[in-house]
C-alpha atoms as a PDB file:
ATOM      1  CA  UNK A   1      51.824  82.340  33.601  1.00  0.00           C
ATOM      2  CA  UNK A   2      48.731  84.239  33.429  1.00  0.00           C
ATOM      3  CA  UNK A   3      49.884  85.654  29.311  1.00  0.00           C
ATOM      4  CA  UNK A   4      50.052  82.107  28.468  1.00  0.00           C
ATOM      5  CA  UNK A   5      46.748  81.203  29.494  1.00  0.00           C
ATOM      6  CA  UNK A   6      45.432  84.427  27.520  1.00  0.00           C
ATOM      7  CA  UNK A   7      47.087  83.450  24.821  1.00  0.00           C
ATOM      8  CA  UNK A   8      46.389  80.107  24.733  1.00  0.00           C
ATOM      9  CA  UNK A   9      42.506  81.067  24.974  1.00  0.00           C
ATOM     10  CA  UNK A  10      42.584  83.490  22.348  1.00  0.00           C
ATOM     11  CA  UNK A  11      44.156  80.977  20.307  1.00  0.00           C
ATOM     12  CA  UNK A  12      41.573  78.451  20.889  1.00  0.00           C
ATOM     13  CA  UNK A  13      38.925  80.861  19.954  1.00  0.00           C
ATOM     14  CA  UNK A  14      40.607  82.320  17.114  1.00  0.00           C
ATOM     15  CA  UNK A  15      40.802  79.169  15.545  1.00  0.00           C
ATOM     16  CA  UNK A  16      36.929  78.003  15.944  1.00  0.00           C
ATOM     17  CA  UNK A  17      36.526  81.415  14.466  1.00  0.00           C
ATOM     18  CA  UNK A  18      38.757  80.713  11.223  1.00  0.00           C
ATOM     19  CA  UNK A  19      37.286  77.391  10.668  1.00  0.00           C
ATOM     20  CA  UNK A  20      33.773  78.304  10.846  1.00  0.00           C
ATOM     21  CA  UNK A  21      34.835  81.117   8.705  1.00  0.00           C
ATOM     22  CA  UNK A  22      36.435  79.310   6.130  1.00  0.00           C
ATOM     23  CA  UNK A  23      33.485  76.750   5.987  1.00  0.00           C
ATOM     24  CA  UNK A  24      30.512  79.410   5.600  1.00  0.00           C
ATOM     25  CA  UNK A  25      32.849  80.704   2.541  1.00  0.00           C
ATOM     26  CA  UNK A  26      33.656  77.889   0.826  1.00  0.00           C
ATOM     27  CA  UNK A  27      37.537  78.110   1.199  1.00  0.00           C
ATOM     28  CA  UNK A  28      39.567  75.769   1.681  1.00  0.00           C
ATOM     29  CA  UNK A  29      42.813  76.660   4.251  1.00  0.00           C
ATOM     30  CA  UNK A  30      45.554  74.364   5.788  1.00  0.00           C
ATOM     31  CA  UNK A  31      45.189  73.861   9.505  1.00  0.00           C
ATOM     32  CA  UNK A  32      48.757  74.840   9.752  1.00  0.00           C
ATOM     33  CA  UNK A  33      47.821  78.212   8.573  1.00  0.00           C
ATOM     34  CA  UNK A  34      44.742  78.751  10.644  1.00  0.00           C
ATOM     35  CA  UNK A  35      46.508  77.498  13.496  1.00  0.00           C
ATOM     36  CA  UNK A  36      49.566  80.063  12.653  1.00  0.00           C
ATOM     37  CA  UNK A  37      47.248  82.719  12.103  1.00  0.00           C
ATOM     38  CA  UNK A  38      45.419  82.333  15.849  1.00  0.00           C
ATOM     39  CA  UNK A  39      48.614  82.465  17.208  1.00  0.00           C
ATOM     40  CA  UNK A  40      50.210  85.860  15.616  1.00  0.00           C
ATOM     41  CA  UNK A  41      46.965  87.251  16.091  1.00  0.00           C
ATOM     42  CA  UNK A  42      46.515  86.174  20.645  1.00  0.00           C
ATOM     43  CA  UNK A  43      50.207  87.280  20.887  1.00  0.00           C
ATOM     44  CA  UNK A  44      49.371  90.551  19.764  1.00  0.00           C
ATOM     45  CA  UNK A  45      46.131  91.149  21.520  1.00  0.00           C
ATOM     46  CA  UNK A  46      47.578  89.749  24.812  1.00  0.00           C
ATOM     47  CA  UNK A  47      51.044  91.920  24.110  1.00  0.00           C
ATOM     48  CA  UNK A  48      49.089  95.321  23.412  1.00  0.00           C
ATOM     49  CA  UNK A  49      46.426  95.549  25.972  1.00  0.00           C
ATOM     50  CA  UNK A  50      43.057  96.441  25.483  1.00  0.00           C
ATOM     51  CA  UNK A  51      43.733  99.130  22.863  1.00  0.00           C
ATOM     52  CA  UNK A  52      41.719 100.175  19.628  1.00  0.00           C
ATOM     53  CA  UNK A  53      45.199  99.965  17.507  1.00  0.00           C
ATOM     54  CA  UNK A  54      45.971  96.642  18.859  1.00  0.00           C
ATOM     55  CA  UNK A  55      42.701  95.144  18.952  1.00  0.00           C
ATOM     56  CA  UNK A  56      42.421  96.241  14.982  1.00  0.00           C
ATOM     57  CA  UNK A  57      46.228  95.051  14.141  1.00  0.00           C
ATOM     58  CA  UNK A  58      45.130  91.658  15.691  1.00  0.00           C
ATOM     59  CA  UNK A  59      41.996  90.985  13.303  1.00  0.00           C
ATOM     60  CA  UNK A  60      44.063  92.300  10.869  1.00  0.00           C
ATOM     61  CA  UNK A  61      46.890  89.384  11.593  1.00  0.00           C
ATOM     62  CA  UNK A  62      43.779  86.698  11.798  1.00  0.00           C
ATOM     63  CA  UNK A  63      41.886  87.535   8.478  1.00  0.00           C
ATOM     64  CA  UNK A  64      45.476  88.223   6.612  1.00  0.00           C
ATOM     65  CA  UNK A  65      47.725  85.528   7.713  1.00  0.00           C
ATOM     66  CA  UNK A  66      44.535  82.954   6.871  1.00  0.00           C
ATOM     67  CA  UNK A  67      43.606  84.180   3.719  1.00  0.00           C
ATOM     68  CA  UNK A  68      46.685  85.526   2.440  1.00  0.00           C
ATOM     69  CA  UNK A  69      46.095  89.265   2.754  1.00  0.00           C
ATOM     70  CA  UNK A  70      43.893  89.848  -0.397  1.00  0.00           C
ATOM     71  CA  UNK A  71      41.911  92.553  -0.538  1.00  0.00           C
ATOM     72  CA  UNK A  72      39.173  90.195  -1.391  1.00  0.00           C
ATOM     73  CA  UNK A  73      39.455  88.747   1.762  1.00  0.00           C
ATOM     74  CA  UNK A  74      39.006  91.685   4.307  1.00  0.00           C
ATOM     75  CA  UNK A  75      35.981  92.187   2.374  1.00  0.00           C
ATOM     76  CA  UNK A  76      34.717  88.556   2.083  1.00  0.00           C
ATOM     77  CA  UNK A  77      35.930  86.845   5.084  1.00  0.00           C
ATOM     78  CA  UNK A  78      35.875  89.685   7.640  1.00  0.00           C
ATOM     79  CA  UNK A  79      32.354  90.693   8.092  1.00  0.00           C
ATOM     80  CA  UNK A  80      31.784  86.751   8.571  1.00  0.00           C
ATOM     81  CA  UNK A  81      34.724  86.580  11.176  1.00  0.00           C
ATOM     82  CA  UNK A  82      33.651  89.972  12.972  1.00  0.00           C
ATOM     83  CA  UNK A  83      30.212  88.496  12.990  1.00  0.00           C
ATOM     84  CA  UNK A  84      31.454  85.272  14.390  1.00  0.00           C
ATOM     85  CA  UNK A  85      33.397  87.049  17.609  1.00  0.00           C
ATOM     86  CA  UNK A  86      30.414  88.935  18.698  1.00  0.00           C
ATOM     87  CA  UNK A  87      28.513  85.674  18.463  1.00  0.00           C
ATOM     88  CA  UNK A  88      30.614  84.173  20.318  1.00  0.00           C
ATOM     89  CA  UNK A  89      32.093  87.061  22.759  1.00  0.00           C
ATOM     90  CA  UNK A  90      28.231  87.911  23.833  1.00  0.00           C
ATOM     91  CA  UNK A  91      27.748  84.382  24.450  1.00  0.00           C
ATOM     92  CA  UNK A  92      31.174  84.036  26.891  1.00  0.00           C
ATOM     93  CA  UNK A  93      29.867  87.322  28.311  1.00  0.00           C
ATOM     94  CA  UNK A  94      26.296  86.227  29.365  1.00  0.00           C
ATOM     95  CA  UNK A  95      27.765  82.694  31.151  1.00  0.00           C
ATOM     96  CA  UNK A  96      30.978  84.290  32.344  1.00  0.00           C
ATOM     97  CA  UNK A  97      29.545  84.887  35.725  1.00  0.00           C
ATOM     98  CA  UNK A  98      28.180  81.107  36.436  1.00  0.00           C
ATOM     99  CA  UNK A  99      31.672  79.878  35.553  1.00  0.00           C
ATOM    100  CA  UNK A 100      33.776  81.830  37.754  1.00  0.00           C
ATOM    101  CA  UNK A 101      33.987  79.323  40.440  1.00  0.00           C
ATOM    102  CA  UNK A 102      35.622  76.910  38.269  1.00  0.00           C
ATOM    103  CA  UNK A 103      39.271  76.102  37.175  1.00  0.00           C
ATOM    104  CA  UNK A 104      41.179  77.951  34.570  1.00  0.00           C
ATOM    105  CA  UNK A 105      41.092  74.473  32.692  1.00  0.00           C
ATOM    106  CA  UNK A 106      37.507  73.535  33.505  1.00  0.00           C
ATOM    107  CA  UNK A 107      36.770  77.072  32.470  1.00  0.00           C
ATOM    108  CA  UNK A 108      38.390  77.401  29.291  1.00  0.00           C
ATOM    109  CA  UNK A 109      37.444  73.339  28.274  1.00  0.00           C
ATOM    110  CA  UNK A 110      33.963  75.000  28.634  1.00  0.00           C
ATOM    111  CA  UNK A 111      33.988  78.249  27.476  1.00  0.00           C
ATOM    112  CA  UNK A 112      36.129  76.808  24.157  1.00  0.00           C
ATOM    113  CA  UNK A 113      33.054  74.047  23.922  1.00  0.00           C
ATOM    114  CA  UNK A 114      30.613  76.486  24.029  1.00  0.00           C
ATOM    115  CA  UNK A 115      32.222  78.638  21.535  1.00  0.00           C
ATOM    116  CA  UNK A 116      32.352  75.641  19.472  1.00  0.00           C
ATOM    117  CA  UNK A 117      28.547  74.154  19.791  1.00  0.00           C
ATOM    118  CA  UNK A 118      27.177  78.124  19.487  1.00  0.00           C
ATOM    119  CA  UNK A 119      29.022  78.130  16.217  1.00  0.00           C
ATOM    120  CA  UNK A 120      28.287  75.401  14.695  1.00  0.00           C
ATOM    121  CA  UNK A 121      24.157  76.104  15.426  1.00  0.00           C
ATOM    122  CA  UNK A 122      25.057  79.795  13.994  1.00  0.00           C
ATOM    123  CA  UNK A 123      26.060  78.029  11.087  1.00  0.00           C
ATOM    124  CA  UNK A 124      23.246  75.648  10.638  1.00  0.00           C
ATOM    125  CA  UNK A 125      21.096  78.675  11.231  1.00  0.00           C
ATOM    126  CA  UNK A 126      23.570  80.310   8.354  1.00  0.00           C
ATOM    127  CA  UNK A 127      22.917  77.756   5.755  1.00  0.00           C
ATOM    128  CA  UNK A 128      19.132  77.717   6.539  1.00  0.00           C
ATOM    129  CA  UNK A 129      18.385  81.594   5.336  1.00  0.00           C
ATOM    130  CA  UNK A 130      20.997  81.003   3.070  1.00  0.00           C
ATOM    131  CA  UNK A 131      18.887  78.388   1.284  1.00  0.00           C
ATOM    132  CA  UNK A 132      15.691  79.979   1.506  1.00  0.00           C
ATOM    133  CA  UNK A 133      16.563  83.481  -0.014  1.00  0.00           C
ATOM    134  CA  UNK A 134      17.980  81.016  -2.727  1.00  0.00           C
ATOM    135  CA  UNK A 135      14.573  79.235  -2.892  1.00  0.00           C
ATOM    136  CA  UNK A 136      12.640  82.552  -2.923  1.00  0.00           C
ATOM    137  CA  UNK A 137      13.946  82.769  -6.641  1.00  0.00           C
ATOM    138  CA  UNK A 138      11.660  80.175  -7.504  1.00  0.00           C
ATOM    139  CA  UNK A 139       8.758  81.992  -6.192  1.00  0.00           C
ATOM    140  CA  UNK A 140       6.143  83.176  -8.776  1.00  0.00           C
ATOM    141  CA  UNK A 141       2.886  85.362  -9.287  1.00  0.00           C
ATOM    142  CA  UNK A 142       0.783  83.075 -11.573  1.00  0.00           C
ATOM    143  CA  UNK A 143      -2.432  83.282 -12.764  1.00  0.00           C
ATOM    144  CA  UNK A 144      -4.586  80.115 -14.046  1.00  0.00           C
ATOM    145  CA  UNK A 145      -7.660  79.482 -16.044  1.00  0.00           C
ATOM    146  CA  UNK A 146      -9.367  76.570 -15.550  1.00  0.00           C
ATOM    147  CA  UNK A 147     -13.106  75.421 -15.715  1.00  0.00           C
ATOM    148  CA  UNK A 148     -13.624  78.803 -16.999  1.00  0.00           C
ATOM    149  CA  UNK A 149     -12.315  80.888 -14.184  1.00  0.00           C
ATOM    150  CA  UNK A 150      -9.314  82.909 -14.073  1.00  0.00           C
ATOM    151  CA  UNK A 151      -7.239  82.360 -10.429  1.00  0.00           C
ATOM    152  CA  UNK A 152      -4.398  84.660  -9.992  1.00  0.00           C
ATOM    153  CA  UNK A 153      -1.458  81.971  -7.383  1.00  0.00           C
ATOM    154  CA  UNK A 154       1.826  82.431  -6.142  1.00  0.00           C
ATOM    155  CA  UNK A 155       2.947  79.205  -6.721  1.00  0.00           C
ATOM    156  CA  UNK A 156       6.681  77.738  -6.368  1.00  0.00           C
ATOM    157  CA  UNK A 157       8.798  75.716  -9.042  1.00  0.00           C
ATOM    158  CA  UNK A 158      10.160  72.848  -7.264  1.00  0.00           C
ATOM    159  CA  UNK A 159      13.039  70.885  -9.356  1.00  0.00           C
ATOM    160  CA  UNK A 160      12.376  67.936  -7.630  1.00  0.00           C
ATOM    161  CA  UNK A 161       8.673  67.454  -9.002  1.00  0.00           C
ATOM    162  CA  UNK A 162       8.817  65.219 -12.105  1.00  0.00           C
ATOM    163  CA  UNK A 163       5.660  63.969 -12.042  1.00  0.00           C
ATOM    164  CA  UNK A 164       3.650  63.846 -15.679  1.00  0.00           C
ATOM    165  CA  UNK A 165       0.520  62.480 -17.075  1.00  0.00           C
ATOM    166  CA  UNK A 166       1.652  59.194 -18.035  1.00  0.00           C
ATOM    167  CA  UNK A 167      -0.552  58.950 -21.405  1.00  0.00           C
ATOM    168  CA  UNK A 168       0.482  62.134 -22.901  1.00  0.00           C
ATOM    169  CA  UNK A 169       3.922  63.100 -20.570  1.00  0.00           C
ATOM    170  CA  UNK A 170       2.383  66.744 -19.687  1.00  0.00           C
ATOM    171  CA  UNK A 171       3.852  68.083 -16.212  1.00  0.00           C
ATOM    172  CA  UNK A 172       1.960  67.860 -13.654  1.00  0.00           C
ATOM    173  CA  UNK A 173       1.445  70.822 -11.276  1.00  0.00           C
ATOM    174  CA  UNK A 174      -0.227  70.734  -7.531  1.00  0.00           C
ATOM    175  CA  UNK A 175      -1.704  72.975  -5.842  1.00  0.00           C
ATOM    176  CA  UNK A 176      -3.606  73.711  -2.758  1.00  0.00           C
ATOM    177  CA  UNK A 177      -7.189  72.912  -2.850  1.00  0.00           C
ATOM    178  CA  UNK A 178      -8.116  75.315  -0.680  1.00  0.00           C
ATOM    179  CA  UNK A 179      -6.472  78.258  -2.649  1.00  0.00           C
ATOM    180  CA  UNK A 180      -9.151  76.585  -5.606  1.00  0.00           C
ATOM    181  CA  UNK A 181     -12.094  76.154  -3.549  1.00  0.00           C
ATOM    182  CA  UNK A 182     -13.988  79.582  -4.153  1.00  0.00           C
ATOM    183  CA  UNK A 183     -13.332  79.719  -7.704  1.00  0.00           C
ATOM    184  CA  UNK A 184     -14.481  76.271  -8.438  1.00  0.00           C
ATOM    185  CA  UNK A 185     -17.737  75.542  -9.661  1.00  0.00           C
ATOM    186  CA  UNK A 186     -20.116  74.193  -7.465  1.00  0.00           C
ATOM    187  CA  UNK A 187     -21.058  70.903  -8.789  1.00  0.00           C
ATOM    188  CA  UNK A 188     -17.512  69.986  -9.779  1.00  0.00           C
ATOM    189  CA  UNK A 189     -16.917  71.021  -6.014  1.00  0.00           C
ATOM    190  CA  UNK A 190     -19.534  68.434  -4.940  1.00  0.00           C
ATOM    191  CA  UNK A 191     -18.692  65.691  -7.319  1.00  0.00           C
ATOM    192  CA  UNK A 192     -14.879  66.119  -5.693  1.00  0.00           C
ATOM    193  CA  UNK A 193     -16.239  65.605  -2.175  1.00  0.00           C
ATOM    194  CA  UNK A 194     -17.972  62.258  -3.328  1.00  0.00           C
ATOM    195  CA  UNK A 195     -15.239  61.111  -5.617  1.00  0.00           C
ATOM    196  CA  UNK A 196     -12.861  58.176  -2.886  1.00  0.00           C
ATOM    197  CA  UNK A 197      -9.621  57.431  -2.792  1.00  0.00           C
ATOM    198  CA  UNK A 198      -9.769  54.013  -1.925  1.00  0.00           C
ATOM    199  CA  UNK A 199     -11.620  53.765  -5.960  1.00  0.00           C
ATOM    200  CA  UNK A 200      -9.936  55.702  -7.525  1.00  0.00           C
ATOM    201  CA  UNK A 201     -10.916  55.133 -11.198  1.00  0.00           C
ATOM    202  CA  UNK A 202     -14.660  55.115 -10.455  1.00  0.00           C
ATOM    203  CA  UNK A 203     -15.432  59.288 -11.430  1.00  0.00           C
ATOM    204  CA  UNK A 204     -18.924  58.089 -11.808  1.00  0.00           C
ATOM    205  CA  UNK A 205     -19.853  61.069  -9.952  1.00  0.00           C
ATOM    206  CA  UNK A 206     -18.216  63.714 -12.206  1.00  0.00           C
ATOM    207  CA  UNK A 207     -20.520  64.748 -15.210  1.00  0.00           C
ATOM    208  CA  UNK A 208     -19.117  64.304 -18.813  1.00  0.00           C
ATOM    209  CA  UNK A 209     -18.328  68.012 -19.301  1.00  0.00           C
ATOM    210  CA  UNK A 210     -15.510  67.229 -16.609  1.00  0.00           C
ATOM    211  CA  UNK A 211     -15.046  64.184 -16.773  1.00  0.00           C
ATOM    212  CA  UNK A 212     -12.849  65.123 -20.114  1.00  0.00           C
ATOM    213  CA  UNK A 213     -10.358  66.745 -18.334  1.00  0.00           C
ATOM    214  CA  UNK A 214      -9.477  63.829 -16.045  1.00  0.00           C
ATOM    215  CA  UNK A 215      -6.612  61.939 -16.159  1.00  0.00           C
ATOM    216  CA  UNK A 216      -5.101  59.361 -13.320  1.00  0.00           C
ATOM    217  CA  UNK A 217      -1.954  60.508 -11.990  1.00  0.00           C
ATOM    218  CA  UNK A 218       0.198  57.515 -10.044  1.00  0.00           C
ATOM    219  CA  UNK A 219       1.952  59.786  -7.438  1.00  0.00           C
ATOM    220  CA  UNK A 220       4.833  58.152  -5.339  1.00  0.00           C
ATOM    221  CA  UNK A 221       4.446  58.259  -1.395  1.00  0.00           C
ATOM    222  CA  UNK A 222       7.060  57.378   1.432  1.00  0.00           C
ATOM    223  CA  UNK A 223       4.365  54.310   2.070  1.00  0.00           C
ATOM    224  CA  UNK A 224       2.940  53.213  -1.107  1.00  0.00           C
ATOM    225  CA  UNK A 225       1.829  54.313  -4.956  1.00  0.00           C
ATOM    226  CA  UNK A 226      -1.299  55.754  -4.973  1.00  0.00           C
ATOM    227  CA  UNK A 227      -3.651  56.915  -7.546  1.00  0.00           C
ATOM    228  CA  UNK A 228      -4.726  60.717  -7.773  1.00  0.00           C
ATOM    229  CA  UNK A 229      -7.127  62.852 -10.370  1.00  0.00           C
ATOM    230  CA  UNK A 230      -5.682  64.990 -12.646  1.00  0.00           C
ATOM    231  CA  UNK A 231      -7.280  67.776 -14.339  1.00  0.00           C
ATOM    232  CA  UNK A 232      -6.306  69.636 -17.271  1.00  0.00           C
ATOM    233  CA  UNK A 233      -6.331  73.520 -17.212  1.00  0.00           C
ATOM    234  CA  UNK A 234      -6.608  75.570 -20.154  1.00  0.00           C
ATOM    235  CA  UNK A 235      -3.957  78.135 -19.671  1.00  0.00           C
ATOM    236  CA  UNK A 236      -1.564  79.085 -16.987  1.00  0.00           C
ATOM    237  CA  UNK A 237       0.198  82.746 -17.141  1.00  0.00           C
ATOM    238  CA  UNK A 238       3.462  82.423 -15.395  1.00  0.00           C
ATOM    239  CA  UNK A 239       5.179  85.623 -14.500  1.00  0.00           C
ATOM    240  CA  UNK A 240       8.932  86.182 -14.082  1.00  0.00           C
ATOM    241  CA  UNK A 241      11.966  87.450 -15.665  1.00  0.00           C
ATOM    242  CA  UNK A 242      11.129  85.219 -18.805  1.00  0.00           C
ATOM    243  CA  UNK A 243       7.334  84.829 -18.646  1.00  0.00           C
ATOM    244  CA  UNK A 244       5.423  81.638 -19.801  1.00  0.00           C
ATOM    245  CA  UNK A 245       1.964  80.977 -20.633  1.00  0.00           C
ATOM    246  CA  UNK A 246       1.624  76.944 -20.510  1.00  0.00           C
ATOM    247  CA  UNK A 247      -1.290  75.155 -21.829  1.00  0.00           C
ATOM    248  CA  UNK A 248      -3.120  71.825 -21.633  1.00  0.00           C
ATOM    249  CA  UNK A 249      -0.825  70.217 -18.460  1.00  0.00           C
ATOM    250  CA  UNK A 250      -2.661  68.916 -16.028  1.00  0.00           C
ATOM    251  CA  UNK A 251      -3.125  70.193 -11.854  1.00  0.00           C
ATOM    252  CA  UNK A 252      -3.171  67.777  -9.068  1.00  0.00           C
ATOM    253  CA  UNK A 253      -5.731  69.309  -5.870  1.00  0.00           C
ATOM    254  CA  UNK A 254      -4.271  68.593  -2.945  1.00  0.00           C
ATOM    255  CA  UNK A 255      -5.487  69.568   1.146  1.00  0.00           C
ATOM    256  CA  UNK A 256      -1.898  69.077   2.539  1.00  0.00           C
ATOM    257  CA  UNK A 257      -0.622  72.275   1.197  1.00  0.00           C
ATOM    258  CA  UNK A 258       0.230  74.191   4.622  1.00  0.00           C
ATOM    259  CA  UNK A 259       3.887  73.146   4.031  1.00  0.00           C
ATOM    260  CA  UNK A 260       3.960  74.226   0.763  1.00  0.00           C
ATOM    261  CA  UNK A 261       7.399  76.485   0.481  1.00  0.00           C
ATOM    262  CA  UNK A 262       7.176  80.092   1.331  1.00  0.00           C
ATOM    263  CA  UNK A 263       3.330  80.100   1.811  1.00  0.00           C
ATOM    264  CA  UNK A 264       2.521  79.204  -1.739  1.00  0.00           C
ATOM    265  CA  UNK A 265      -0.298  78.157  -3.110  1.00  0.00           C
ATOM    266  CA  UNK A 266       0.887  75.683  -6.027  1.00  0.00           C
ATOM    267  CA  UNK A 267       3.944  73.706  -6.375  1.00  0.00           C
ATOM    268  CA  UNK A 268       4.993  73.617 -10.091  1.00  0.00           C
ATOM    269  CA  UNK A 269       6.362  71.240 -12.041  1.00  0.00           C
ATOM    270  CA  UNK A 270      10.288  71.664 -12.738  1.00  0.00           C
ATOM    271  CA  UNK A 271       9.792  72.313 -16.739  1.00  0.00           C
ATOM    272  CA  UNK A 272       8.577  75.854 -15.481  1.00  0.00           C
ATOM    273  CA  UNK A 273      12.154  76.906 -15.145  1.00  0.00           C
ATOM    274  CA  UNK A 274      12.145  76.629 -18.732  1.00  0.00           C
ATOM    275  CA  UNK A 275      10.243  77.966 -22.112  1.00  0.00           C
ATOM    276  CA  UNK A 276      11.172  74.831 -23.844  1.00  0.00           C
ATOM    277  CA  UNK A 277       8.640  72.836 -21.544  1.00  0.00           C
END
């Protein structure tokens, strides 16, 4: 009685292995099969002991009889099933000893549920870095000349920004104020200060040298539409793979910029990906 219980655990584990597995690869496999695979793969772990050859035959069984004994597989698949039984064996491990009071069925209802809730924030956690090493490839060294001074950025291309002037349909670029502020000329820094949000159009306070490069951008919030300055900047070097050198768009200043991606300083618009912008 006490085989069948191993192998009925193993089973149970092998099989929130393969599916989390098979999810963080993007492969599709039948139940039946990862359920078939578990099975072949407790019998002979519980049947051979605590040996090396076993233990290796075993994983062997689970990654082949799942994904169909490709080469490609052992290579794809294992590292992310290996990973996912030392997860989930060091968890078992740590609360082993605050479960041994308990029933073999409270304790394996438990131990399978925490399996199954530690894998499934491993692969939230997963997709997370996943999606910001992607993200880093939108990541840029910049450098931007504007009222005259030249301001190396690292600024970030985000596809979702469409914004654009609306009189001419130039991109329109934001980036942290702060980043700005020692490079800015004083009296367009003071004018900026008196310049209010709540009247917008008045830029009474901006001299006519700069008042030239202003244009009203209508930027969408979650609450409401709200007006913003725009300035045009004369020339914007962006480095990469395919380097750019844009002209005549138009930057947005903004203060909320501590959640800009990846600590960057300016959030570009999404015709950056391109040389046809």
């Amino acid at each position: 009685m006490y085989g069948e219980w191993l192998v009925l655990i193993n089973t149970l584990f092998n099989l929130a292995i393969l599916k989390f597995t098979a999810r963080v690869t993007g492969v599709f496999v039948k139940n039946s099969r990862l359920l078939m695979s578990s099975i072949c793969s407790s019998l002979v772990a519980v049947i051979g002991g605590q040996m090396l050859w076993t233990t290796v035959l075993s994983f062997l069984l689970l990654i082949g009889i799942a994904f169909r004994f490709k080469l490609r597989s052992f290579q794809k698949q294992g590292p992310i099933a290996l990973t996912a039984t030392i997860v989930i064996g060091g968890l078992l491990t740590a609360v082993q000893p605050y479960l041994k009071n308990l029933s073999v069925t409270h304790f394996i209802s438990i131990c399978f549920l925490l399996a199954v809730a530690n894998l499934i924030v491993f692969y939230k956690q997963w997709g997370f870095v996943k999606l910001e090493r992607l993200s880093g490839r939108f990541v840029f060294d910049t450098t931007l000349r504007i009222f005259g001074a030249t301001i190396p950025l690292s600024a970030f291309v985000d596809t979702g920004n469409q914004a654009i002037e609306p009189l001419s349909g130039k991109p329109v670029h934001f980036v942290s104020y702060t980043a700005l502020r020692p490079h800015l000329p004083e009296a367009f820094r003071k004018s900026l200060m008196e310049w209010q949000e709540t009247d917008p159009y008045n830029v009474s306070m901006f001299t006519e040298d700069y008042q030239r490069y202003i244009r009203f951008i209508h930027v969408n919030t979650v609450q409401q539409q709200t007006v913003v300055l725009g300035f045009r900047f004369d020339e914007w070097h962006i480095k990469g793979e395919s380097s750019q050198v844009k002209t005549n768009e138009y930057i947005v200043l903004t203060k909320k910029a501590k959640n800009f991606p990846h600590s960057t300083a300016a959030i570009l618009h999404f015709s950056a990906l391109s040389n046809n912008s």
